[in-house]
Protein backbone atom coordinates (compact mmCIF):
# COMPACT_ATOMS: atom_id res chain seq x y z
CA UNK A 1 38.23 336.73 137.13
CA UNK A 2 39.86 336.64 133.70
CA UNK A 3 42.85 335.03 133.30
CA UNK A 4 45.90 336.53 131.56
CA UNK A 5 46.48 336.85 127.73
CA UNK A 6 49.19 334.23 126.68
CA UNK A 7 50.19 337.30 124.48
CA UNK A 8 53.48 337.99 125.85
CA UNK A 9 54.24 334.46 126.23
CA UNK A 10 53.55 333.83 122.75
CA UNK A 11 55.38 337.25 122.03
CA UNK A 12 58.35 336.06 124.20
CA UNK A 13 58.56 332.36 122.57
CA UNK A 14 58.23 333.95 118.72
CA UNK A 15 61.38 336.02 119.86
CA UNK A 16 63.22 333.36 121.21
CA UNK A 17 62.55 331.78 118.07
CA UNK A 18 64.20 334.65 115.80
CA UNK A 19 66.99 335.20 117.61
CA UNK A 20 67.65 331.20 117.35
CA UNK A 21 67.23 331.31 113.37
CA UNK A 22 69.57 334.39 113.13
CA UNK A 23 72.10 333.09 115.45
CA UNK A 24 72.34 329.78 113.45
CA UNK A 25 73.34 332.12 110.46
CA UNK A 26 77.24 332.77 112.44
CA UNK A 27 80.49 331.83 110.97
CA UNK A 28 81.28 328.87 113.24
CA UNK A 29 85.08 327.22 112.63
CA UNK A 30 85.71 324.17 110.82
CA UNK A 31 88.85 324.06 112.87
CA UNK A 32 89.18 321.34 115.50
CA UNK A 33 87.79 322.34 119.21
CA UNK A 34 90.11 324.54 121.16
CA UNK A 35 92.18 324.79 118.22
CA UNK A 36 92.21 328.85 117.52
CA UNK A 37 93.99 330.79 119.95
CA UNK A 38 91.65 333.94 121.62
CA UNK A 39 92.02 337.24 119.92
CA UNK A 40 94.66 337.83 122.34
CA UNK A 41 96.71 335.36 122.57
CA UNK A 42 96.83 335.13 118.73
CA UNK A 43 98.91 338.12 118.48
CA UNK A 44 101.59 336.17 120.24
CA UNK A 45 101.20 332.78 118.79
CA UNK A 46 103.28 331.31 116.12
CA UNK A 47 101.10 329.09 114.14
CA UNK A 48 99.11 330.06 111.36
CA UNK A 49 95.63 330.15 111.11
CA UNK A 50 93.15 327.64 110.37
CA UNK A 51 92.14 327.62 106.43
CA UNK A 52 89.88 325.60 104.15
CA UNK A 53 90.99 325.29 100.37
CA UNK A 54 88.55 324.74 97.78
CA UNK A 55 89.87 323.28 94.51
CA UNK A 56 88.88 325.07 91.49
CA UNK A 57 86.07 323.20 88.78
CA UNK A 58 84.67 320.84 91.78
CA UNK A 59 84.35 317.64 91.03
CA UNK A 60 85.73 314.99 92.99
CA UNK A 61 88.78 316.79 94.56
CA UNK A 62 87.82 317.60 97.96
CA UNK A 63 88.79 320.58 100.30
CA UNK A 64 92.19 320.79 101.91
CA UNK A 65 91.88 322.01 105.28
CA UNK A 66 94.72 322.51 108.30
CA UNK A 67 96.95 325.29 109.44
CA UNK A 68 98.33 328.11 107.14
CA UNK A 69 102.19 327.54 106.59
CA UNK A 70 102.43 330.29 103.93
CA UNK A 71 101.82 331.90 101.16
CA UNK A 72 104.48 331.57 97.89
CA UNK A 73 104.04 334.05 94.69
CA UNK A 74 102.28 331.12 93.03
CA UNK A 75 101.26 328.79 96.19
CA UNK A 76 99.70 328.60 99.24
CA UNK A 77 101.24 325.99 101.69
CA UNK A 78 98.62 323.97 104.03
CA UNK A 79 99.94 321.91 106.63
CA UNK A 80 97.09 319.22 106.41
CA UNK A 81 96.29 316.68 109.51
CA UNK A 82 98.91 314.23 106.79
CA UNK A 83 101.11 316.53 105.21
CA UNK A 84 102.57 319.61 104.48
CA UNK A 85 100.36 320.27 100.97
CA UNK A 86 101.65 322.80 98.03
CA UNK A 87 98.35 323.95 96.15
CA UNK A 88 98.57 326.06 93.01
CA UNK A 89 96.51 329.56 92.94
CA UNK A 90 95.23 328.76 90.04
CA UNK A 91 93.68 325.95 91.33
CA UNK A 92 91.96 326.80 93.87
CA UNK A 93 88.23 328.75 93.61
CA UNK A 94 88.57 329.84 97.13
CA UNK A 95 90.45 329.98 100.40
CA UNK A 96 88.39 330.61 103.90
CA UNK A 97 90.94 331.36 106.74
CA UNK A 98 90.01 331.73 110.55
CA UNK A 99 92.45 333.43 111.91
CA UNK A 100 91.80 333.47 115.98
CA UNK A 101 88.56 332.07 117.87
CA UNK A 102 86.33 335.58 117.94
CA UNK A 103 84.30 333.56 120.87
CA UNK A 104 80.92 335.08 119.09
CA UNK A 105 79.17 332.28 121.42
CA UNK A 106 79.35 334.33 124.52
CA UNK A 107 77.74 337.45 122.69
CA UNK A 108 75.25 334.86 121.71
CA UNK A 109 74.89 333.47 125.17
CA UNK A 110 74.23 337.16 126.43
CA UNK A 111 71.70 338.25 123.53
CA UNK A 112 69.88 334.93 124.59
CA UNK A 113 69.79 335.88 128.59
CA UNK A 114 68.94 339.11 127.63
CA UNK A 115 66.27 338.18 125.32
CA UNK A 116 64.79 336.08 127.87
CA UNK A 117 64.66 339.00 130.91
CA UNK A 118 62.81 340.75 129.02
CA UNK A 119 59.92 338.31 130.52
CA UNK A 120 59.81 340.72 132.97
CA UNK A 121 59.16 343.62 130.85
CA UNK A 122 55.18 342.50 130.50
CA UNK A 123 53.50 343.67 127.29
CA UNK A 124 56.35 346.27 126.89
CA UNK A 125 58.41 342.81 126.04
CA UNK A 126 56.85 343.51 122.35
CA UNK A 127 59.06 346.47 122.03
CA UNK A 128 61.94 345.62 124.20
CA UNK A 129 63.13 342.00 122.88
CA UNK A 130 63.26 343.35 119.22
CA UNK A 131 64.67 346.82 119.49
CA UNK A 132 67.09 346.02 122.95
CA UNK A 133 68.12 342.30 122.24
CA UNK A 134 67.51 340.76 119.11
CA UNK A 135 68.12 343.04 116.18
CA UNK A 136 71.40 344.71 118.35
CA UNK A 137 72.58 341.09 119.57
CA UNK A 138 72.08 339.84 116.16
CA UNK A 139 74.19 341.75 114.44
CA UNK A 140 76.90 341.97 117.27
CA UNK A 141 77.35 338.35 117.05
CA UNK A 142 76.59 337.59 113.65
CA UNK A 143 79.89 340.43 113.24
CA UNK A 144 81.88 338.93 116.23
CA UNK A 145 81.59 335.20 114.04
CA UNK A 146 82.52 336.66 110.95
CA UNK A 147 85.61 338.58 112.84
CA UNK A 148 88.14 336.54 112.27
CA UNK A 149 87.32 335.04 108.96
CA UNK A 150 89.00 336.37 105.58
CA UNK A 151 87.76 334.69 102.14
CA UNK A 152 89.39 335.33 99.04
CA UNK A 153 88.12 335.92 96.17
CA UNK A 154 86.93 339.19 98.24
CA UNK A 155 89.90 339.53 99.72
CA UNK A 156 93.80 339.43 98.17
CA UNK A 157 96.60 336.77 98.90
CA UNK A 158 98.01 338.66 100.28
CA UNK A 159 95.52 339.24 103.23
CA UNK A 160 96.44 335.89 103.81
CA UNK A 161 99.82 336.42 104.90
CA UNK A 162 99.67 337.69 108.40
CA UNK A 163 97.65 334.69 109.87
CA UNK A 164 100.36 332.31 108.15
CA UNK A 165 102.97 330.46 110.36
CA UNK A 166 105.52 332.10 108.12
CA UNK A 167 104.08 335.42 106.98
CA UNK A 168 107.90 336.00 104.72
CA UNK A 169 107.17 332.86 102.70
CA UNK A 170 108.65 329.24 103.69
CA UNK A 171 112.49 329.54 104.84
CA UNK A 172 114.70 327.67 102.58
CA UNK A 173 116.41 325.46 104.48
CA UNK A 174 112.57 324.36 106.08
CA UNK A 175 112.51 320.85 106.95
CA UNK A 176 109.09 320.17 105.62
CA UNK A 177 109.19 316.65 107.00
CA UNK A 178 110.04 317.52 110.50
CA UNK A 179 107.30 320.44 110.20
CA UNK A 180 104.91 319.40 113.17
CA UNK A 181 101.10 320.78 113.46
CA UNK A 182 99.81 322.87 116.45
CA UNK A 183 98.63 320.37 118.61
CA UNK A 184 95.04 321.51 120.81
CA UNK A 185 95.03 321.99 124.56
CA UNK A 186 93.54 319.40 126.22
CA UNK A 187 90.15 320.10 127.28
């Protein structure tokens, strides 16, 4: 009696292994955990999104990150874990907002359990992990994780605005002392 060909296993481990690779290519958050409000409940929320500020020419400035207060003609106004910071437009190279968690993990979780019934599927797994789970799921996810994400310089400023805390610009009589950050649901 022969025994059987470790093809699909081989088969089923190489696609597990692809679909690992281009999953680890998704837009994950540099916000803190729990942080971003579900597409949902962002439409409701009033804090701003969660944005990363690269400083233009490098060097030793780092990246401001926190919440998105708002954006001025000439500014855009972080509220950093400190501070509320003012940063010049022209000195920043780029600005990478999140504005809501897009919870690409479950669509990751599902192209995974997917990817892995296909066991069943015997030599027909060959055709049936690529074509059903991995190239569809893929993309799915690797779209779900880039979602909620809007980058300038592709985008304008003013894209900005709607994920801000205060998408008219900061009210002038704004205590920016008192201004408190969103604080994360406890886990």
């Amino acid at each position: 009696m022969r025994s059987p060909s470790p093809a699909p296993l081989t088969t089923g481990l190489a696609a597990c292994a692809v679909l690992a690779a281009t999953l680890a290519g998704c837009t994950a958050s540099p916000a803190p955990k729990a942080w971003l409000a579900s597409p949902q409940a962002a439409e409701s929320t009033a804090f701003g999104g969660w944005v990363v500020v690269e400083p233009a020419g490098g060097g030793d400035r780092p990246a401001i990150s926190g919440e998105l207060i708002a954006i001025s003609p000439d500014s855009i106004h972080v509220l950093s874990a400190s501070n509320l910071v003012a940063l010049s437009m022209t000195s920043t190279a780029r600005v990478t907002l999140w504005g809501y968690d897009s919870q690409w993990h479950s669509l990751g979780t599902w192209t995974a359990l997917g990817t892995l019934s296909a066991a069943s599927h015997g030599l027909g797994l060959v055709a049936t992990v690529p074509l059903l789970w991995i190239i569809p799921g893929s993309l799915f996810t690797g779209a779900a994780s880039r979602d909620a994400v809007v980058s300038t310089p592709h985008r304008t400023w003013q894209d900005l605005r709607p994920y801000s805390r205060f998408p008219a610009g900061l009210p002038p009589d704004l205590d920016r002392v008192a201004l408190l950050p969103k604080r994360a649901p406890a886990q």
